[in-house]
Protein backbone atom coordinates (compact mmCIF):
# COMPACT_ATOMS: atom_id res chain seq x y z
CA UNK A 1 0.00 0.00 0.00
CA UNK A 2 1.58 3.58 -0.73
CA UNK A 3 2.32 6.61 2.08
CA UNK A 4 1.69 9.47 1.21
CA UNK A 5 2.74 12.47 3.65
CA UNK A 6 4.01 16.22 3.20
CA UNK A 7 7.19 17.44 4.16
CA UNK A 8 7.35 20.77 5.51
CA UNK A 9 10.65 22.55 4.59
CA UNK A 10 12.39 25.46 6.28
CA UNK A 11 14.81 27.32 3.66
CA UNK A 12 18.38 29.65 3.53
CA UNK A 13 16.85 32.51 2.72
CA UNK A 14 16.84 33.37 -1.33
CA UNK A 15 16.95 29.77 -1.99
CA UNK A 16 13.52 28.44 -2.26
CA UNK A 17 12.70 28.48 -6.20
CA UNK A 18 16.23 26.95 -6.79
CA UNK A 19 15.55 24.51 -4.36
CA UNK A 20 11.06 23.72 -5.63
CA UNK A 21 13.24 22.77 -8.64
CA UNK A 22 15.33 20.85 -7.27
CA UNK A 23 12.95 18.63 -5.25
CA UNK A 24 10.25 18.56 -8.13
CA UNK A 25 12.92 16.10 -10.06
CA UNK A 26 12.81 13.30 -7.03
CA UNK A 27 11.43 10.24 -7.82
CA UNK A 28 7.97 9.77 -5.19
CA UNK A 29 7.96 14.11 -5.22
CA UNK A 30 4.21 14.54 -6.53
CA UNK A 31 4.01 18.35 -6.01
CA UNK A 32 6.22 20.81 -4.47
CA UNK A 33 5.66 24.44 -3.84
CA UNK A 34 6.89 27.50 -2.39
CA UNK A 35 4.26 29.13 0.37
CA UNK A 36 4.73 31.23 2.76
CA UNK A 37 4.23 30.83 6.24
CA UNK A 38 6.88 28.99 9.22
CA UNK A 39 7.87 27.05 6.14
CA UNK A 40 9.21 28.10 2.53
CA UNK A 41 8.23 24.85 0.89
CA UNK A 42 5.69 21.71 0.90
CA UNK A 43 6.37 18.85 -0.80
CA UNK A 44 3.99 15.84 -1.50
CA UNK A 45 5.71 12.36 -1.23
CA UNK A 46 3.99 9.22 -2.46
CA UNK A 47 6.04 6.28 -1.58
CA UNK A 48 5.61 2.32 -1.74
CA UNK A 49 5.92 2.18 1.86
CA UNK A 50 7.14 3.82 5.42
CA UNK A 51 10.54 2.58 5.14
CA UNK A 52 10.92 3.40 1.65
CA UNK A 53 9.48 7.14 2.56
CA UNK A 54 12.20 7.41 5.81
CA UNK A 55 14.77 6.59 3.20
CA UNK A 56 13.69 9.46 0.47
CA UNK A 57 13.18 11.93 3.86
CA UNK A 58 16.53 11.60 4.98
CA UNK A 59 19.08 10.96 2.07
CA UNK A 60 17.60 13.33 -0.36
CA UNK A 61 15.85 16.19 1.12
CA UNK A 62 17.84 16.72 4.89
CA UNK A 63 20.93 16.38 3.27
CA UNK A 64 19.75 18.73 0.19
CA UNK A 65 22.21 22.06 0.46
CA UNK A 66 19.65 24.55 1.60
CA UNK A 67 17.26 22.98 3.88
CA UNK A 68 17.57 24.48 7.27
CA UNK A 69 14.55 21.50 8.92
CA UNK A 70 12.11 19.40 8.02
CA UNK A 71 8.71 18.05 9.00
CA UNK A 72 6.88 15.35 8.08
CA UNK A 73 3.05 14.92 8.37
CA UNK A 74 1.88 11.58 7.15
CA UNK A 75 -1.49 11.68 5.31
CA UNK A 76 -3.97 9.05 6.51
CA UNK A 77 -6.15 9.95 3.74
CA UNK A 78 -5.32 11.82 0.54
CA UNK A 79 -7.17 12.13 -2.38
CA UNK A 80 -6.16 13.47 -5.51
C-alpha cells in the first residue's frame, strides 16, 4: 500500500525556487511548492511504503544544500 505524507521545509533565505526545482525532479515528489508561512516549501511524497518514505526523507531532502529543517506529516487519507 503507498504513504503518502508532506514534508514541511524550512529554507536559507533566497533559496527556495532553486531549491522547488530541485525537489520537483525526485522520484515519489508529486508536487512541491513555495508558500509562505513557518515554512518556505511543501512537498507531496507518495512512496511504496514507510521505510521506503524514511529513506527518500533523509538521504535526499535533509541532506539537500539549503534545507535548514524538516517536518513530516503523514497523510492518513489523501485524495487526488
Amino acid at each position: 500500500m503507498a504513504v503518502n505524507a508532506y514534508v514541511l521545509i524550512e529554507a536559507e533565505p533566497g533559496r527556495v525556487k532553486e531549491m522547488v526545482m530541485e525537489m520537483s525532479k525526485i522520484k515519489g515528489v508529486k508536487n512541491a511548492s513555495g508558500v509562505t508561512g513557518p515554512y518556505d516549501i511543501i512537498v507531496r511524497l507518495e512512496t511504496k511504503d514507510i521505510d521506503a518514505l524514511g529513506s527518500l526523507i533523509t538521504k535526499k531532502f535533509q541532506t539537500l544544500d539549503g534545507v535548514r529543517k524538516t517536518m513530516t506529516c503523514l497523510c492518513t487519507f489523501c485524495s487526488d
